[in-house]
PDB file of N, CA and C in Angstrom:
ATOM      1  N   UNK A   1       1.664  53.970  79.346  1.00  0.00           N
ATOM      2  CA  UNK A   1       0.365  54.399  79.809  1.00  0.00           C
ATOM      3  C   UNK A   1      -0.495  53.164  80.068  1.00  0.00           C
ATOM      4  N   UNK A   2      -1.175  53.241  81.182  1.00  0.00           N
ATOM      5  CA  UNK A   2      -2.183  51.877  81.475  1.00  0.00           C
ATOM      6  C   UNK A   2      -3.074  52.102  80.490  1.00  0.00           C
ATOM      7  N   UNK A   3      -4.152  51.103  80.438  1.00  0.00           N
ATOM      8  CA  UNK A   3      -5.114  50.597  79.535  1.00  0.00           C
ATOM      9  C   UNK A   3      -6.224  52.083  80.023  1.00  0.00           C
ATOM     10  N   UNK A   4      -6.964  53.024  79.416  1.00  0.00           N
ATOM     11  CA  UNK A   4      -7.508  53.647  79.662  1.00  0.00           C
ATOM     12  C   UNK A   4      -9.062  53.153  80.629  1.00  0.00           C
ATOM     13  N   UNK A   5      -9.443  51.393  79.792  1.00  0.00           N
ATOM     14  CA  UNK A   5     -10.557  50.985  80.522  1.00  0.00           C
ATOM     15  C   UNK A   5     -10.478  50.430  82.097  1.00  0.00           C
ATOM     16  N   UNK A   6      -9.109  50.272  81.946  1.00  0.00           N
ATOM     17  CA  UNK A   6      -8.725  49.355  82.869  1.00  0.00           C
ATOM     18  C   UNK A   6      -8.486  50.633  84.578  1.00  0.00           C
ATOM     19  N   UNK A   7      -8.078  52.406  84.108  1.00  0.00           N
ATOM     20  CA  UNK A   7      -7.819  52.804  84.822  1.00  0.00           C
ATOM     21  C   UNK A   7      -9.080  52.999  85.294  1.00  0.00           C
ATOM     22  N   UNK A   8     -10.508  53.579  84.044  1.00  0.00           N
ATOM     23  CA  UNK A   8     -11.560  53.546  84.867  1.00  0.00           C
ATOM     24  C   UNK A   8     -12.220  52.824  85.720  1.00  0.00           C
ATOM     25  N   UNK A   9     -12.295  51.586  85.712  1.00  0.00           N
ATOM     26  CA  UNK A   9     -12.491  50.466  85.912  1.00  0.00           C
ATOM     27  C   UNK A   9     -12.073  50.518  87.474  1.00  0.00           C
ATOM     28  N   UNK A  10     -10.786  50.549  87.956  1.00  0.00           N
ATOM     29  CA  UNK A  10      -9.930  50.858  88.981  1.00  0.00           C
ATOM     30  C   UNK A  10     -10.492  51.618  90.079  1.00  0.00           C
ATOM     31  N   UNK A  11     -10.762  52.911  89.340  1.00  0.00           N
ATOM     32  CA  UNK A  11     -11.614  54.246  89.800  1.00  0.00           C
ATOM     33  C   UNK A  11     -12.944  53.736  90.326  1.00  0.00           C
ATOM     34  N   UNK A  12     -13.942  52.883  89.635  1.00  0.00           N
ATOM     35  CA  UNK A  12     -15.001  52.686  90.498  1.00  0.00           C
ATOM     36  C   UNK A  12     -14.428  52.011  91.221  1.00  0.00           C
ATOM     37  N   UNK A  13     -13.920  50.778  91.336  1.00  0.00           N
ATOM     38  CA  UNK A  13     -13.450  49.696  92.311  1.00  0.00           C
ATOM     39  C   UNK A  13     -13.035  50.271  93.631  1.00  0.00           C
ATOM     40  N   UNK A  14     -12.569  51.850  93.602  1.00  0.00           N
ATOM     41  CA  UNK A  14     -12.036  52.348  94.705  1.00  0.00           C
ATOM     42  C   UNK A  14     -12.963  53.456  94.866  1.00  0.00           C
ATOM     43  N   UNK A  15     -13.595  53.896  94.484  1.00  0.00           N
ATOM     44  CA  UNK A  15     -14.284  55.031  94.486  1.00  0.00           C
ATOM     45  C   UNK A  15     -14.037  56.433  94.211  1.00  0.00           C
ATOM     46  N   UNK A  16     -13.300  56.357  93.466  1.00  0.00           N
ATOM     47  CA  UNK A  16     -12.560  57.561  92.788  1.00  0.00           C
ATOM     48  C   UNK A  16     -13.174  58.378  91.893  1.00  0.00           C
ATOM     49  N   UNK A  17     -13.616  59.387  91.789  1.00  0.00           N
ATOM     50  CA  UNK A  17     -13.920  60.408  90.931  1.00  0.00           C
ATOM     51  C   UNK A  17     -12.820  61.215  89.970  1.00  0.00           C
ATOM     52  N   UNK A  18     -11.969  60.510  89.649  1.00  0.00           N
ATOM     53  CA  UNK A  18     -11.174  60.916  88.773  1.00  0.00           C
ATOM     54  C   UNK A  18     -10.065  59.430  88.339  1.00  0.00           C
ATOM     55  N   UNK A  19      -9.626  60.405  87.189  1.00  0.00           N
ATOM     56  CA  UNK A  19      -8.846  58.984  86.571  1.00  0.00           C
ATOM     57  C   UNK A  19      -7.441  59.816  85.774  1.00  0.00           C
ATOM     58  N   UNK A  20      -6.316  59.968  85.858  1.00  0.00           N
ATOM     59  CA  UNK A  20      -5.451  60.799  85.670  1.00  0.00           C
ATOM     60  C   UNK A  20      -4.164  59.872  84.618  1.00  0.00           C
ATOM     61  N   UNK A  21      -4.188  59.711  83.303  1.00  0.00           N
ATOM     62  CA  UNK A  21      -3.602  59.028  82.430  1.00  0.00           C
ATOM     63  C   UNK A  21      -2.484  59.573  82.024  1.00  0.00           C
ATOM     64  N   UNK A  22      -1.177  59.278  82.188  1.00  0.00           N
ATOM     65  CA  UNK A  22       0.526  59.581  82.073  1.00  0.00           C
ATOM     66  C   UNK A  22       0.674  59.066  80.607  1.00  0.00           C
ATOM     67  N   UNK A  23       0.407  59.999  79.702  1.00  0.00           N
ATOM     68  CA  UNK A  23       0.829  60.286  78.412  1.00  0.00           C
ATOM     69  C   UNK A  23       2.640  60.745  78.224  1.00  0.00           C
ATOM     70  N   UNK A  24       3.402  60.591  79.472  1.00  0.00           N
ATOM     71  CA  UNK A  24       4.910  60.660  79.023  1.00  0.00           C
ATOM     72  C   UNK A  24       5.158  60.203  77.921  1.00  0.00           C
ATOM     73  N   UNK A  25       4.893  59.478  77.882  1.00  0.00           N
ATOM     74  CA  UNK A  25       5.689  57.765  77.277  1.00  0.00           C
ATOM     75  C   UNK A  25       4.706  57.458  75.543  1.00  0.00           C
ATOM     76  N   UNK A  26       3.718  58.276  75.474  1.00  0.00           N
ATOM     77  CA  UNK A  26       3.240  58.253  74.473  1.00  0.00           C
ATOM     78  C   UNK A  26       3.411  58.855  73.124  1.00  0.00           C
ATOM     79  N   UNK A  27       4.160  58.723  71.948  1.00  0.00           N
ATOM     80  CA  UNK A  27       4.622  59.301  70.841  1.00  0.00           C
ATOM     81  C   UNK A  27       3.871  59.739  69.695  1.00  0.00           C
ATOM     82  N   UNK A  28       3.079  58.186  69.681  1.00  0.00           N
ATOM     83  CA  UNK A  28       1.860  58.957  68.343  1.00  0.00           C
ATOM     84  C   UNK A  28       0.538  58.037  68.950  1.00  0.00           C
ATOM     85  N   UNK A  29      -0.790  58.513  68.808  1.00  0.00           N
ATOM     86  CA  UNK A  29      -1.367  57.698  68.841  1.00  0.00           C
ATOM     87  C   UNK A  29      -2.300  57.170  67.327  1.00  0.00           C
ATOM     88  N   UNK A  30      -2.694  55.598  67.197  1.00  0.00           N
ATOM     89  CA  UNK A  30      -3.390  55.349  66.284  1.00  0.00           C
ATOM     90  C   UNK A  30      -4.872  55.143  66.954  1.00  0.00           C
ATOM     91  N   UNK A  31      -5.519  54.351  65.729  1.00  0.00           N
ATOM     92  CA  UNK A  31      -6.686  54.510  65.781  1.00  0.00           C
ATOM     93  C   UNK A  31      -7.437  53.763  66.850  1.00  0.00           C
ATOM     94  N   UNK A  32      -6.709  52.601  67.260  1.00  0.00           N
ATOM     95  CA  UNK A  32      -6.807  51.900  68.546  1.00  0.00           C
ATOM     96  C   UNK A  32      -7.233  52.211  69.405  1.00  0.00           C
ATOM     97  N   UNK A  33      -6.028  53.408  70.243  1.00  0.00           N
ATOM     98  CA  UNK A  33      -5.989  54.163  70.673  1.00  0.00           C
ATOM     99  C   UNK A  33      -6.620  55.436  71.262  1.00  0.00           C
ATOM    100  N   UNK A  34      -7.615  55.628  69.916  1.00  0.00           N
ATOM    101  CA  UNK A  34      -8.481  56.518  70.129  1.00  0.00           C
ATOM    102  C   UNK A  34      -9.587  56.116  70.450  1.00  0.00           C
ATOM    103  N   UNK A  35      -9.820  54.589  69.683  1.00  0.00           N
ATOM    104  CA  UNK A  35     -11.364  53.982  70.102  1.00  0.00           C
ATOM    105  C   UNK A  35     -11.041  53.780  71.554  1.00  0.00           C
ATOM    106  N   UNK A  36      -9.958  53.319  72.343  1.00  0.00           N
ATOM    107  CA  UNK A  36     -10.080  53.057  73.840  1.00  0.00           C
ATOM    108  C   UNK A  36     -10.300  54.535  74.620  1.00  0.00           C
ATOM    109  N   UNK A  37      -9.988  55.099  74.310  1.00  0.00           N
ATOM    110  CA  UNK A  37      -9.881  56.402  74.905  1.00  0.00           C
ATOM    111  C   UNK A  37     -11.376  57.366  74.949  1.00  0.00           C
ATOM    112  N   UNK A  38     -12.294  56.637  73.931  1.00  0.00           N
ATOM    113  CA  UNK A  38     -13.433  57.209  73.247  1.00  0.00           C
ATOM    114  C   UNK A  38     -14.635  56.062  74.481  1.00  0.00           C
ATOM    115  N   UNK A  39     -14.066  55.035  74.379  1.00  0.00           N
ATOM    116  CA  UNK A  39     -15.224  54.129  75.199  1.00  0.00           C
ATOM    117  C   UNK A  39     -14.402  54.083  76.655  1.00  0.00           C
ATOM    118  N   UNK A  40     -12.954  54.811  77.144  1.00  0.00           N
ATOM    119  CA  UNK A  40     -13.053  54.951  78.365  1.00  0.00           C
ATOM    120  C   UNK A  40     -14.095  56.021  79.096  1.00  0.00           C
ATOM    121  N   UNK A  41     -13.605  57.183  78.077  1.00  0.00           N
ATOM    122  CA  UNK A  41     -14.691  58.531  78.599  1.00  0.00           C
ATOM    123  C   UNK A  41     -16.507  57.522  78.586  1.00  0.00           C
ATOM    124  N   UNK A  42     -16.139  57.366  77.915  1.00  0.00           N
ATOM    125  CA  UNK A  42     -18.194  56.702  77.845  1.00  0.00           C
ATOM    126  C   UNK A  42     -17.842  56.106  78.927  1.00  0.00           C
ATOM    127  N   UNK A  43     -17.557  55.372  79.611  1.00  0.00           N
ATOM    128  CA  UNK A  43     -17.784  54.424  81.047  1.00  0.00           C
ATOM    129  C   UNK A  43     -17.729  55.432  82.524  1.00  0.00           C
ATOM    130  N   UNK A  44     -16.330  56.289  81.922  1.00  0.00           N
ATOM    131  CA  UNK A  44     -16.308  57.368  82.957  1.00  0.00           C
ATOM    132  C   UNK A  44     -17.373  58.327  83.175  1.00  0.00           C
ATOM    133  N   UNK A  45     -18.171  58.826  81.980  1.00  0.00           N
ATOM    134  CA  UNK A  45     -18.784  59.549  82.411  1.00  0.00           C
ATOM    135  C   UNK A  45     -20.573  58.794  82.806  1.00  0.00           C
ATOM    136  N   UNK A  46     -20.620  57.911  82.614  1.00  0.00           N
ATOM    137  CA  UNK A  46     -21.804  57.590  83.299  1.00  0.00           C
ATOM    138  C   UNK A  46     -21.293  56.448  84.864  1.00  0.00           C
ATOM    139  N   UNK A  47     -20.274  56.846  84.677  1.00  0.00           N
ATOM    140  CA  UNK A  47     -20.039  56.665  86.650  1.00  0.00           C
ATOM    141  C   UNK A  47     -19.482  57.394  87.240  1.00  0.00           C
ATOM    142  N   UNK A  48     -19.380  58.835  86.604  1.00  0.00           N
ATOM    143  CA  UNK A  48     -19.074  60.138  87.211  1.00  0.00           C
ATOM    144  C   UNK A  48     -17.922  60.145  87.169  1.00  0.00           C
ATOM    145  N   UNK A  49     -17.119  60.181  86.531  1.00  0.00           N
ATOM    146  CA  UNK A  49     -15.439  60.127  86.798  1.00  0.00           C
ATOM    147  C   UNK A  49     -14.976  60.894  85.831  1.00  0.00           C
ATOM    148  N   UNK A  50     -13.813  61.778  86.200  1.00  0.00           N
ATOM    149  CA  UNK A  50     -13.194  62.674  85.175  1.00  0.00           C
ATOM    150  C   UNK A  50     -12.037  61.982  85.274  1.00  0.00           C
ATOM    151  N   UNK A  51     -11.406  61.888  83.620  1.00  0.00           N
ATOM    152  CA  UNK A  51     -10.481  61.629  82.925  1.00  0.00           C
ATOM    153  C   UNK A  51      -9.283  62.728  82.565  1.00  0.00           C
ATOM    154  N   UNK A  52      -8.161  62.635  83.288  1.00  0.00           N
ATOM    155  CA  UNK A  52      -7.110  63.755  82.875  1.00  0.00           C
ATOM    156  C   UNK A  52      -6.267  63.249  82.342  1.00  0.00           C
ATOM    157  N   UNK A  53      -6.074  64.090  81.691  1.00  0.00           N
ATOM    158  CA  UNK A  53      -4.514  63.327  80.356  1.00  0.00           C
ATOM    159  C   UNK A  53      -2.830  64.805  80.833  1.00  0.00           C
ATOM    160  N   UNK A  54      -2.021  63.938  81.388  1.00  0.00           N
ATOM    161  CA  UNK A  54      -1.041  64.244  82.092  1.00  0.00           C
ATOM    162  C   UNK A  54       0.191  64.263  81.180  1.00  0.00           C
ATOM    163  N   UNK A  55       0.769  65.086  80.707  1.00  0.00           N
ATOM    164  CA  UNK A  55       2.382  64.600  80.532  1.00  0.00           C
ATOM    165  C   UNK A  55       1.933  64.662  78.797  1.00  0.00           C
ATOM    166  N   UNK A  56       1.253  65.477  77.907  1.00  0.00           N
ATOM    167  CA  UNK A  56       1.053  64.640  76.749  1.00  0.00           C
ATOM    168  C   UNK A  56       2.073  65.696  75.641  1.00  0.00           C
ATOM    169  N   UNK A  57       2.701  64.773  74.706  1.00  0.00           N
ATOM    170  CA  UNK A  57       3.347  65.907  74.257  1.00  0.00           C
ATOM    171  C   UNK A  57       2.880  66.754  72.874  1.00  0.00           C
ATOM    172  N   UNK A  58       3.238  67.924  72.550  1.00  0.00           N
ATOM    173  CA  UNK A  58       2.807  69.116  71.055  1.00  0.00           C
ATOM    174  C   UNK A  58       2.555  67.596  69.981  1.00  0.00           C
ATOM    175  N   UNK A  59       2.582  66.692  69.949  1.00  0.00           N
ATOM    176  CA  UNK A  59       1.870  66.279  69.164  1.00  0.00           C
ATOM    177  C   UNK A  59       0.714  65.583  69.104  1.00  0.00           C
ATOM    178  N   UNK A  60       0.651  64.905  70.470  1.00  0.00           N
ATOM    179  CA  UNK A  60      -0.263  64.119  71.230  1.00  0.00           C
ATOM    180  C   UNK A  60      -1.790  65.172  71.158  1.00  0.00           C
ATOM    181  N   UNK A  61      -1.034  66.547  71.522  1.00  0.00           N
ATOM    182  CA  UNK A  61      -2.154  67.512  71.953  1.00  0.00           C
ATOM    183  C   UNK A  61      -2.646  67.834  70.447  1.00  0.00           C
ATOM    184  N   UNK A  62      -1.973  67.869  69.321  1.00  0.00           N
ATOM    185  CA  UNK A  62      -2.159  68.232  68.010  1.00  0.00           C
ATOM    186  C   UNK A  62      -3.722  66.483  67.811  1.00  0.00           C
ATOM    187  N   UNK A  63      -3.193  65.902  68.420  1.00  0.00           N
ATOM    188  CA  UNK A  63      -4.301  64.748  67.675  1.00  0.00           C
ATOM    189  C   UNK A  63      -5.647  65.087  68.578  1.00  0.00           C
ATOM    190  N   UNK A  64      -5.528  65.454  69.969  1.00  0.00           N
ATOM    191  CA  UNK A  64      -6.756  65.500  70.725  1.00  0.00           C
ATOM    192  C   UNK A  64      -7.370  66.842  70.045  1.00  0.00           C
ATOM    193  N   UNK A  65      -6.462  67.660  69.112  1.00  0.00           N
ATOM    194  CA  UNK A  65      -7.616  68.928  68.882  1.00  0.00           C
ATOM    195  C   UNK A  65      -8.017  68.077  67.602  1.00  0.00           C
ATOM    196  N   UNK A  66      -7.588  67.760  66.634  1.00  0.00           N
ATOM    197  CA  UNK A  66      -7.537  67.432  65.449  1.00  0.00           C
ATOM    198  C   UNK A  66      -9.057  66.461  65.129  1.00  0.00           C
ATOM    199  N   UNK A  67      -8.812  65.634  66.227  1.00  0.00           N
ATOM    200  CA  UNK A  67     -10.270  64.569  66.658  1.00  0.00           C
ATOM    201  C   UNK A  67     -11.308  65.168  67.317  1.00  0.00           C
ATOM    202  N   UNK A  68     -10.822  66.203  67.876  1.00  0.00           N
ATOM    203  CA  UNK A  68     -11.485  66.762  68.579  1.00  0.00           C
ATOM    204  C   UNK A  68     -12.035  65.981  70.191  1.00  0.00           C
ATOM    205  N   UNK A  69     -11.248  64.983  70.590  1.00  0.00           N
ATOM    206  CA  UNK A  69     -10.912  64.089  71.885  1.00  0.00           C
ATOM    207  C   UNK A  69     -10.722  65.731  72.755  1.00  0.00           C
ATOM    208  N   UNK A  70      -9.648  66.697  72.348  1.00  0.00           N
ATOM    209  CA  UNK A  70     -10.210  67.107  73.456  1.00  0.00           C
ATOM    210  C   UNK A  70     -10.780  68.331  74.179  1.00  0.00           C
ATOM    211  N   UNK A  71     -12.191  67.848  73.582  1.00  0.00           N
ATOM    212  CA  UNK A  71     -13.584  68.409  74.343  1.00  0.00           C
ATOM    213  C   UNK A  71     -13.978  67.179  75.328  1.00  0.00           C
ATOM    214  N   UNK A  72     -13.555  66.534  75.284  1.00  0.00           N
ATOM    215  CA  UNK A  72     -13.695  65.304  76.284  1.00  0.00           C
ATOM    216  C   UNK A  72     -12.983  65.136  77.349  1.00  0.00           C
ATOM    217  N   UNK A  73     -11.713  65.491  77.419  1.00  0.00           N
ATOM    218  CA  UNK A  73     -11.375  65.383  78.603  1.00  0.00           C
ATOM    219  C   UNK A  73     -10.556  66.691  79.245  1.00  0.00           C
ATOM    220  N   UNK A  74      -9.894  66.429  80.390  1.00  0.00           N
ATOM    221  CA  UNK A  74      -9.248  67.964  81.076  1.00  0.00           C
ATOM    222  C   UNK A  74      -7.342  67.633  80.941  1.00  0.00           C
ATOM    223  N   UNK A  75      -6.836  68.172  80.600  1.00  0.00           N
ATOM    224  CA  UNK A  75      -5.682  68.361  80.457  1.00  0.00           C
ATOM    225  C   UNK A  75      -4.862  68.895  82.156  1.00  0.00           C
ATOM    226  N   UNK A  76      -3.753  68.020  82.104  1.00  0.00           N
ATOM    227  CA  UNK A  76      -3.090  69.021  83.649  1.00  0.00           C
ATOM    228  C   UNK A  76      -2.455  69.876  82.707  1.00  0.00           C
ATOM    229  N   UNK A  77      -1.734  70.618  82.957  1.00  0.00           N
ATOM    230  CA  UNK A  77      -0.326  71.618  81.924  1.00  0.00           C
ATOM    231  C   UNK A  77       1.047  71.108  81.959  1.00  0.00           C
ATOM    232  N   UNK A  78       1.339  71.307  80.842  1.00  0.00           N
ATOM    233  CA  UNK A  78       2.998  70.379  80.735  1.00  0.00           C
ATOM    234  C   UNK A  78       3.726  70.874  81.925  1.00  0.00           C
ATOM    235  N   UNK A  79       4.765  69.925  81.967  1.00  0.00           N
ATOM    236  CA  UNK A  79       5.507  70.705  82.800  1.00  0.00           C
ATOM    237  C   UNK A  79       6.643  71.117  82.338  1.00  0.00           C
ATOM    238  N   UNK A  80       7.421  72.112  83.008  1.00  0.00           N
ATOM    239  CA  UNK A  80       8.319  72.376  82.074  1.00  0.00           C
ATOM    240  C   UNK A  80      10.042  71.458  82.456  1.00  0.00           C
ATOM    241  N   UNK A  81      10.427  71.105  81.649  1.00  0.00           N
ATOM    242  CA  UNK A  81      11.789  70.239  81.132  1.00  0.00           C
ATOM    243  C   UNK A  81      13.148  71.265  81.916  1.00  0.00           C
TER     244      UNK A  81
END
């Protein structure tokens, strides 16, 4: 997964109103993790940009309710295997 600041970042540079993050590849996240993800949404949303989290798996989604991360951002739907 790219750097979450780095995709927003991207998004203004091009003018993009959205920012769409490939959680395949992601297994657990720590606390790191969450602070980047916490000050990407803060950048995104005061330059208008929605943040989607793509590909994330039953446990990934277990931490965004758990933190409650996600009321923050929009989910695509798994796909199916």
């Amino acid at each position: 997964m790219d750097d979450p600041n780095d995709a927003v970042r991207r998004a203004q540079d091009s003018g993009d109103d959205r920012v769409r993050l490939d959680f395949s590849n992601v297994l657990f996240m720590n606390s790191t993790m969450i602070g980047n993800l916490v000050l990407a949404h803060k950048a995104a949303k005061l330059a208008g940009i929605d943040i989607v989290i793509a590909n994330a798996s039953p446990n990934v989604r277990e931490v965004f309710k758990i933190t409650r991360l996600g009321k923050l951002f929009s989910f695509e739907p798994e796909e199916e295997s």
